[in-house]
PDB file of N, CA and C in Angstrom:
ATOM      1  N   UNK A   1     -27.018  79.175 -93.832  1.00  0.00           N
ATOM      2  CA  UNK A   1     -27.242  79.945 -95.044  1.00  0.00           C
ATOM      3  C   UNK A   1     -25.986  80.745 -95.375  1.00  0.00           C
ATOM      4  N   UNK A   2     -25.538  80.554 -96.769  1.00  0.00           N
ATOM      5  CA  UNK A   2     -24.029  81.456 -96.993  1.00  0.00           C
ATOM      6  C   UNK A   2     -25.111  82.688 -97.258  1.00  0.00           C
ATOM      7  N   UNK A   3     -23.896  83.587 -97.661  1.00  0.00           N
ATOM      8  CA  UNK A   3     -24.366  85.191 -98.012  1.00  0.00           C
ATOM      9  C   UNK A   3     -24.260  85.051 -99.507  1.00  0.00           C
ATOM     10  N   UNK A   4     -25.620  86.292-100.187  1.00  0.00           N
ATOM     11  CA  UNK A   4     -25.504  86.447-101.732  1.00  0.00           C
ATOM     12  C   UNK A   4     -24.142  86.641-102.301  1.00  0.00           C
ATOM     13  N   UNK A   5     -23.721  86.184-103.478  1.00  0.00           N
ATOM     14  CA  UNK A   5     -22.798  86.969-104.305  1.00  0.00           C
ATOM     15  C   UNK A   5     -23.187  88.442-104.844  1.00  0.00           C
ATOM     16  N   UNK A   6     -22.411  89.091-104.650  1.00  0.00           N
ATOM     17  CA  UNK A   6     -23.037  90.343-105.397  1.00  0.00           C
ATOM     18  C   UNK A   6     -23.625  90.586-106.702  1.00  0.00           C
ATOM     19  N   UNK A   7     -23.188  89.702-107.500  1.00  0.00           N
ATOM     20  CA  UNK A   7     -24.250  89.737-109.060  1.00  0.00           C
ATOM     21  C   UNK A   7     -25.992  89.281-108.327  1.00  0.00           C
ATOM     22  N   UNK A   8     -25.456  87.836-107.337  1.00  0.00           N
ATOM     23  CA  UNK A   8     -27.272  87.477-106.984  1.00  0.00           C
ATOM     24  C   UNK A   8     -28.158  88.241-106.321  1.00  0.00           C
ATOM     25  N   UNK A   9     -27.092  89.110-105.485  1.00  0.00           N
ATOM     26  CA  UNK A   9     -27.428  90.264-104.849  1.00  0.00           C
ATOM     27  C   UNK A   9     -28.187  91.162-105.362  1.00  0.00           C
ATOM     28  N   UNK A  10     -27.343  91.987-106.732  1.00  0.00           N
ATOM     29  CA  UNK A  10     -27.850  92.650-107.492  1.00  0.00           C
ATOM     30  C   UNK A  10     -29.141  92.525-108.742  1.00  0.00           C
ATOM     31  N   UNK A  11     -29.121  91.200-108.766  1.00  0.00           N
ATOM     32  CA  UNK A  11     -30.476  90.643-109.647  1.00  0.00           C
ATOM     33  C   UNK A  11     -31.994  90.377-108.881  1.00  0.00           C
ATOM     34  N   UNK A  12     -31.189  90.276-107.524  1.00  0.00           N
ATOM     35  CA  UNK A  12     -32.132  89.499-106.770  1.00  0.00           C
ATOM     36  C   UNK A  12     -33.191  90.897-106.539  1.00  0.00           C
ATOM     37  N   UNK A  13     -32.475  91.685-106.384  1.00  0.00           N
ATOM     38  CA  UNK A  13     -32.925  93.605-105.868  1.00  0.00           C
ATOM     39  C   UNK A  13     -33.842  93.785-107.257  1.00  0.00           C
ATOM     40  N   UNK A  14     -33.493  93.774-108.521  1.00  0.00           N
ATOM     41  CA  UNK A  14     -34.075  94.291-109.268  1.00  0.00           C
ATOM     42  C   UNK A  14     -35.324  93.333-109.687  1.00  0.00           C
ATOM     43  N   UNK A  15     -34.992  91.743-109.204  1.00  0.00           N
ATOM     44  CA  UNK A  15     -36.311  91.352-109.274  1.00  0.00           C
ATOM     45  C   UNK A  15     -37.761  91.519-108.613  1.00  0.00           C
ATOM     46  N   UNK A  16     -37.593  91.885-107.281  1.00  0.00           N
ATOM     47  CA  UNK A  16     -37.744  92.560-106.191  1.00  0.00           C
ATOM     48  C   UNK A  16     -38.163  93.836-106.508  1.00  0.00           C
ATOM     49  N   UNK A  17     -37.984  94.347-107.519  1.00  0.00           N
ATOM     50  CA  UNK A  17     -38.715  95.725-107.795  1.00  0.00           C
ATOM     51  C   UNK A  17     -39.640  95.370-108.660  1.00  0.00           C
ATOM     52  N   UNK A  18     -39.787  94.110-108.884  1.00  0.00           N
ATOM     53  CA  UNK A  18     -40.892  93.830-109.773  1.00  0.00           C
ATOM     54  C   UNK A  18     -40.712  93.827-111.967  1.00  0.00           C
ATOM     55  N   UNK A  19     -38.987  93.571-111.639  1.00  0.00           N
ATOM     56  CA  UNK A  19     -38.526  93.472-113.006  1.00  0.00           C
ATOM     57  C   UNK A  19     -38.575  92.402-113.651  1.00  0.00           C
ATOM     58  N   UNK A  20     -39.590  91.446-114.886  1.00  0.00           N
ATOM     59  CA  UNK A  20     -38.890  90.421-115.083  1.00  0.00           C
ATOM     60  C   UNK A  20     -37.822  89.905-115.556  1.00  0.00           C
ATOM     61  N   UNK A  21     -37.413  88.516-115.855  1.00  0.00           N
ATOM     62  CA  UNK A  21     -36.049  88.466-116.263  1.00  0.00           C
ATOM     63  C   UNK A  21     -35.547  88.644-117.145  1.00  0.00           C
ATOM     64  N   UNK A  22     -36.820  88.859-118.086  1.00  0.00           N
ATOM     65  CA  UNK A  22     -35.801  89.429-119.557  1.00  0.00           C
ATOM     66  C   UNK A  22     -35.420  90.709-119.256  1.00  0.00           C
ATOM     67  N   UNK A  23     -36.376  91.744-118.842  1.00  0.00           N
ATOM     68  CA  UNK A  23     -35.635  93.210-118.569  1.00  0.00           C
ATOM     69  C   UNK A  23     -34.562  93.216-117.893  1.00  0.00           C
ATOM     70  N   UNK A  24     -34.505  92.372-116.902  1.00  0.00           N
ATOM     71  CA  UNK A  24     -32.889  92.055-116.256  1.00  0.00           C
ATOM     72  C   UNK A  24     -31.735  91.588-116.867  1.00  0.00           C
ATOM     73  N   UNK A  25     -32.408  90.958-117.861  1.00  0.00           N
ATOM     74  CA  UNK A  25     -31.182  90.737-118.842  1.00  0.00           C
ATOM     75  C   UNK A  25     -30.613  91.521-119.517  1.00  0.00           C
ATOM     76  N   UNK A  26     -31.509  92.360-119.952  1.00  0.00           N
ATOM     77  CA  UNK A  26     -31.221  93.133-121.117  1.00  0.00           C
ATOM     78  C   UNK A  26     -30.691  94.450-120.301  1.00  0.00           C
ATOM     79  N   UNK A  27     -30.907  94.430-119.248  1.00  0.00           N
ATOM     80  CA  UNK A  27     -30.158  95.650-118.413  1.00  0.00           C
ATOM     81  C   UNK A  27     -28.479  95.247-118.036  1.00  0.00           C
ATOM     82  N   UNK A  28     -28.051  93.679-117.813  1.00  0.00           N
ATOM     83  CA  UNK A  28     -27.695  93.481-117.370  1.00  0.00           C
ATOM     84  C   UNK A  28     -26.421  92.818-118.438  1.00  0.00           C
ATOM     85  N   UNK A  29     -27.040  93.195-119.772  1.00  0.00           N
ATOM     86  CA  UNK A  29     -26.404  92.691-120.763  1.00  0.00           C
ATOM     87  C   UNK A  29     -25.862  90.748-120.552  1.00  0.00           C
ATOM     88  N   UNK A  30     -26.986  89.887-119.801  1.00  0.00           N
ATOM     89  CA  UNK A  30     -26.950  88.690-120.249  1.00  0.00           C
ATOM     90  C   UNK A  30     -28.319  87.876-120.756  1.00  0.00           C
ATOM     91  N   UNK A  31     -27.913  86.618-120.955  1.00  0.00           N
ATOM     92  CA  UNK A  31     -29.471  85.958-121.330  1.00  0.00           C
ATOM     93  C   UNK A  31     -29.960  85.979-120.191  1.00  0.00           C
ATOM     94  N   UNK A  32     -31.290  85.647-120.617  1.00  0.00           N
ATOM     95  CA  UNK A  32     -32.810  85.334-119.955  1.00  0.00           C
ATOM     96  C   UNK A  32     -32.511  84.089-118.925  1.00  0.00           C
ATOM     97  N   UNK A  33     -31.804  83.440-119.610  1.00  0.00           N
ATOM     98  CA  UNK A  33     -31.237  81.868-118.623  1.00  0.00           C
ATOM     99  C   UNK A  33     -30.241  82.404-117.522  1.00  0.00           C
ATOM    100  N   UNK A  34     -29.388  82.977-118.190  1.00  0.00           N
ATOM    101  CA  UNK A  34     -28.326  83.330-117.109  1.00  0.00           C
ATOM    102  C   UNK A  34     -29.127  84.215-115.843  1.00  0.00           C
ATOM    103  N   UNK A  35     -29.951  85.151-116.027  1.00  0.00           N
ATOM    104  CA  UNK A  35     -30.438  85.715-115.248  1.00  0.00           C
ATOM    105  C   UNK A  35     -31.492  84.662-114.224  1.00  0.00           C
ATOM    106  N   UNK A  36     -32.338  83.529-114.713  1.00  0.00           N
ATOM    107  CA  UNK A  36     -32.677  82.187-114.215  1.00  0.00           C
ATOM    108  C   UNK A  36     -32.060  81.263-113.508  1.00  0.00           C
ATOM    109  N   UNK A  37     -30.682  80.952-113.891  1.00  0.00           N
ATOM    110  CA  UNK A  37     -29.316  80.615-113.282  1.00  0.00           C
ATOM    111  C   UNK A  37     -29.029  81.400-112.321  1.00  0.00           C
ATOM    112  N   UNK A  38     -29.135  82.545-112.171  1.00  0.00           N
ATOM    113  CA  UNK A  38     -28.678  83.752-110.801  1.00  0.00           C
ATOM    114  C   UNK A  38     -29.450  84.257-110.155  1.00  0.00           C
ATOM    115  N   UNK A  39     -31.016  83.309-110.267  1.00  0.00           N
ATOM    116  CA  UNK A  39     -31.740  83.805-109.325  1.00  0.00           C
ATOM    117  C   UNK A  39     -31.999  82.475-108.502  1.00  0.00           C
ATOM    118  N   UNK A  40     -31.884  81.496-109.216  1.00  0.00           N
ATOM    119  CA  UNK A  40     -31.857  80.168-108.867  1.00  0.00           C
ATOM    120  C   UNK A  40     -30.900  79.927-107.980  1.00  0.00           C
ATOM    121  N   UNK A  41     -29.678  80.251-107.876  1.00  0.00           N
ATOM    122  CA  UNK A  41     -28.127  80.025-107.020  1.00  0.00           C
ATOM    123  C   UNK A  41     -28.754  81.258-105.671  1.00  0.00           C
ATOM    124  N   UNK A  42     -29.412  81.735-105.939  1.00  0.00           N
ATOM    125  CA  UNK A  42     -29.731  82.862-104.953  1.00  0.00           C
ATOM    126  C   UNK A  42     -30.783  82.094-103.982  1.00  0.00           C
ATOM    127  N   UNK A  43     -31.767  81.839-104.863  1.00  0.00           N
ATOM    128  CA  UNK A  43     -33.108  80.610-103.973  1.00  0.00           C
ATOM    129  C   UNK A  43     -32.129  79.427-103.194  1.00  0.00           C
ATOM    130  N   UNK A  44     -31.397  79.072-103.556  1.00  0.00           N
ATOM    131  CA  UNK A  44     -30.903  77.426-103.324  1.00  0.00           C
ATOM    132  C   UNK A  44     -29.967  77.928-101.588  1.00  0.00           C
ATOM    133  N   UNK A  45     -29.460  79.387-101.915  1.00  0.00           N
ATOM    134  CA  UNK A  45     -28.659  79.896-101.068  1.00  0.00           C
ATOM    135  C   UNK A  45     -28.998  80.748 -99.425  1.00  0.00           C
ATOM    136  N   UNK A  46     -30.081  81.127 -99.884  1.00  0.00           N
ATOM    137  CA  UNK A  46     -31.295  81.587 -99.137  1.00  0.00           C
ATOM    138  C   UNK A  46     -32.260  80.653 -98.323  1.00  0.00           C
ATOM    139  N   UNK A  47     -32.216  79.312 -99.387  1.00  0.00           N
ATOM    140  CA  UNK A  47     -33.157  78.168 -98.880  1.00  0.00           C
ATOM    141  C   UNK A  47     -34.324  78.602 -99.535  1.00  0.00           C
ATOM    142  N   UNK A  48     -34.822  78.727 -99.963  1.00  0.00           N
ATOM    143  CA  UNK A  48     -36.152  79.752-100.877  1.00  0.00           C
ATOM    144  C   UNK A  48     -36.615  78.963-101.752  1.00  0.00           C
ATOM    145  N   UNK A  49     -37.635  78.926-102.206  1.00  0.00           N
ATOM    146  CA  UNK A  49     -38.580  78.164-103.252  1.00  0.00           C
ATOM    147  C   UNK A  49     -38.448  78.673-104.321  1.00  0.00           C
ATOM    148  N   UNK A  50     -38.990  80.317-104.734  1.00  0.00           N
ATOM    149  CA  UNK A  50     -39.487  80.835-105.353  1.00  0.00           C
ATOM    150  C   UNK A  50     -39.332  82.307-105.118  1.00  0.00           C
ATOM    151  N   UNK A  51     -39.445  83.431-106.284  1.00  0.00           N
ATOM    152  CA  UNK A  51     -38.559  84.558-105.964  1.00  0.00           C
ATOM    153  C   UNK A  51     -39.671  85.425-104.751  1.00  0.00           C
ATOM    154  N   UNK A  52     -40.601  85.150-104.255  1.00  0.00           N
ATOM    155  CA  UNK A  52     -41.188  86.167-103.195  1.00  0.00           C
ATOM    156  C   UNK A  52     -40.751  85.336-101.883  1.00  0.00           C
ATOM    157  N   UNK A  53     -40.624  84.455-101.895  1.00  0.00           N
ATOM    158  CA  UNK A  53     -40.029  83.563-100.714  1.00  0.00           C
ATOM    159  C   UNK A  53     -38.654  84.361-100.656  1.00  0.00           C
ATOM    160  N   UNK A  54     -37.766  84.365-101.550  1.00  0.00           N
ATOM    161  CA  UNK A  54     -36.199  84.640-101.655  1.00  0.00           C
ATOM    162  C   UNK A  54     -36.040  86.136-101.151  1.00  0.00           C
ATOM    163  N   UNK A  55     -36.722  87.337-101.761  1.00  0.00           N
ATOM    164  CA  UNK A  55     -36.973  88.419-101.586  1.00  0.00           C
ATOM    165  C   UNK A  55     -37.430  88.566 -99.902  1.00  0.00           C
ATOM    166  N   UNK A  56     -38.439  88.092 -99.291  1.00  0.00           N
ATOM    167  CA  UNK A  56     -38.871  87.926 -98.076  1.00  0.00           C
ATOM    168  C   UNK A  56     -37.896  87.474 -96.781  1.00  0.00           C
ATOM    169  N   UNK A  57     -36.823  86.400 -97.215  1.00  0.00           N
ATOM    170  CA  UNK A  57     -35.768  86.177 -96.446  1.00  0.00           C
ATOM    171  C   UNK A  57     -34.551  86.614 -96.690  1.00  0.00           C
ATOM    172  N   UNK A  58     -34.344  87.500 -98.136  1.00  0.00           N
ATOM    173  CA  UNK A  58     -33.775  88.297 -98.190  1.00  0.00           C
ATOM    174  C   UNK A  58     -33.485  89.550 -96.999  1.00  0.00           C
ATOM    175  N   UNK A  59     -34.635  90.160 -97.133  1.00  0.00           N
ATOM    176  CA  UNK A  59     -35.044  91.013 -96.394  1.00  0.00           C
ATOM    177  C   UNK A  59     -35.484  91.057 -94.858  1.00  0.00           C
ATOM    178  N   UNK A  60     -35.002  89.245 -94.422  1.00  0.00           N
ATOM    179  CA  UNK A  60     -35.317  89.424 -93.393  1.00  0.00           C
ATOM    180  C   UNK A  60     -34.015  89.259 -92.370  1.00  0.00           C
ATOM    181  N   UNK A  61     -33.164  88.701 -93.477  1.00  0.00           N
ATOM    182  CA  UNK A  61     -31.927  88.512 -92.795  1.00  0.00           C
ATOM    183  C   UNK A  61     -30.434  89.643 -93.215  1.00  0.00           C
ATOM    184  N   UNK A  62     -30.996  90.639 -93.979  1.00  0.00           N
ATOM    185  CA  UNK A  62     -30.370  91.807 -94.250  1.00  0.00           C
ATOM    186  C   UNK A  62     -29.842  91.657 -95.307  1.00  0.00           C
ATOM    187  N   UNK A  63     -29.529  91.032 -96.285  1.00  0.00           N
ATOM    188  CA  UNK A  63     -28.780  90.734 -97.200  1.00  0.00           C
ATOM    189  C   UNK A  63     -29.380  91.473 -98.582  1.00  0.00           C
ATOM    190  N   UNK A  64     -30.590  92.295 -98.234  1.00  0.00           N
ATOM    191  CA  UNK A  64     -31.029  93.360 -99.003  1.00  0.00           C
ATOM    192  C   UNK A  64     -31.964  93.989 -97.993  1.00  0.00           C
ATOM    193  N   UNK A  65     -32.136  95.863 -98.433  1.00  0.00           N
ATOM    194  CA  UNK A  65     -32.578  96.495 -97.744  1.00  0.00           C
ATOM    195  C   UNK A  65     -33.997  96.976 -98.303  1.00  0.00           C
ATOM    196  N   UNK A  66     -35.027  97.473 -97.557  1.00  0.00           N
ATOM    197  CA  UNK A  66     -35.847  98.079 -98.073  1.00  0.00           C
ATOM    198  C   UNK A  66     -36.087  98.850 -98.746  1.00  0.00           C
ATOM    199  N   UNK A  67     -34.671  99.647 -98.318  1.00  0.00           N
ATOM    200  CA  UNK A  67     -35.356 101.430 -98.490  1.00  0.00           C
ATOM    201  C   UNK A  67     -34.577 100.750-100.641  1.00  0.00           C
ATOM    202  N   UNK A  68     -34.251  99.653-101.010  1.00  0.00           N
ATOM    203  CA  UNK A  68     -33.665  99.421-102.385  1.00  0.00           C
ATOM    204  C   UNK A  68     -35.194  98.830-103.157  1.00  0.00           C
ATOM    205  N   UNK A  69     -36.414  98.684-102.276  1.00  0.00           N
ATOM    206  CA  UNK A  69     -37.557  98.200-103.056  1.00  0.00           C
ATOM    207  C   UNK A  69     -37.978  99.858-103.128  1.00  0.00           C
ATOM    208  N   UNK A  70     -37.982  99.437-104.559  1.00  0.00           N
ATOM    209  CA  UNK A  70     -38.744 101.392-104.761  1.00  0.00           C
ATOM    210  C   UNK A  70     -40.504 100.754-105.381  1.00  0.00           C
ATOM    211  N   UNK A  71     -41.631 101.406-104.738  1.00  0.00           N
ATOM    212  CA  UNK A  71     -42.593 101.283-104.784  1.00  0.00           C
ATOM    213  C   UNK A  71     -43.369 102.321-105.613  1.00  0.00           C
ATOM    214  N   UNK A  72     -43.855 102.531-107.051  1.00  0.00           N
ATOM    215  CA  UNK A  72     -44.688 103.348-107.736  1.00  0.00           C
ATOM    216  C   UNK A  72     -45.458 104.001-106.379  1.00  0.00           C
ATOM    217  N   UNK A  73     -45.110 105.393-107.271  1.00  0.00           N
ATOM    218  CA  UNK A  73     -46.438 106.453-106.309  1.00  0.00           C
ATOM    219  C   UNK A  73     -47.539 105.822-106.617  1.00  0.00           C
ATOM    220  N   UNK A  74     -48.007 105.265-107.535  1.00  0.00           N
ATOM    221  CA  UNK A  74     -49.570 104.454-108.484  1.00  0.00           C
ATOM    222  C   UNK A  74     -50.155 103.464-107.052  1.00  0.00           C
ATOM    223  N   UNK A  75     -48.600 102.952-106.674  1.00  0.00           N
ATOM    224  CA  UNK A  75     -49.097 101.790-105.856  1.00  0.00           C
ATOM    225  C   UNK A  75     -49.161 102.232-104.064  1.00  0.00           C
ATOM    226  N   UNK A  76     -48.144 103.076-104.180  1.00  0.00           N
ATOM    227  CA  UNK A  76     -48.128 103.525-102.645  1.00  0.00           C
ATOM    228  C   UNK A  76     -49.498 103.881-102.487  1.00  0.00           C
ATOM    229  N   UNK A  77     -49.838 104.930-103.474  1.00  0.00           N
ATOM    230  CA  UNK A  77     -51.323 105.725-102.793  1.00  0.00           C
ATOM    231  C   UNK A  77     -52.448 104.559-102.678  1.00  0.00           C
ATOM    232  N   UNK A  78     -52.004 103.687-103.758  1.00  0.00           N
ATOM    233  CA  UNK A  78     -53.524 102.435-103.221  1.00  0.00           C
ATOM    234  C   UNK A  78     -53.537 101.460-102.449  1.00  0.00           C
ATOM    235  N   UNK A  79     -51.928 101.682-101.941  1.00  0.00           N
ATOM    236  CA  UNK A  79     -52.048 100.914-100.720  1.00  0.00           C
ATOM    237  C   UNK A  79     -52.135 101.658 -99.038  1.00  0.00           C
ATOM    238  N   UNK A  80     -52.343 102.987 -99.201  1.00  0.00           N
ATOM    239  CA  UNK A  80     -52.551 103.877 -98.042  1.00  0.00           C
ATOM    240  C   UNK A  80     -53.840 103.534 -97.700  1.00  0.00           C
TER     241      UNK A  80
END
């Protein structure tokens, strides 16, 4: 497995917070595809199917950290 690029890096995190890809785009000032294209080069790179697969071995092989998934207070408390 190579390591993320830092753009896949950085898309991969905000998908991972539960952003879809248009908001990533539009944060990120590109298209909806390009952001599809850079999550895709991220899956293929990871070995990953699909973005909770990618996120999951992300996170398991360090190449993103936890404490970067920020979790709603809404959701923390209903998952206590």
């Amino acid at each position: 497995m190579r390591q993320l690029t830092a753009r896949q890096r950085e898309v991969l995190i905000l998908a991972a917070n539960g952003n879809p890809n248009s908001t990533i785009a539009a944060w990120r000032g590109v298209t909806v595809h390009s952001v599809a294209e850079i999550l895709s080069a991220a899956y293929r790179r990871l070995g990953a199917t699909d973005r909770a697969q990618a996120v999951a071995i992300a996170l398991a092989v360090g190449e993103i950290g936890v404490h970067q998934i920020h979790i709603p207070d809404q959701q923390r408390e209903a998952a206590a």
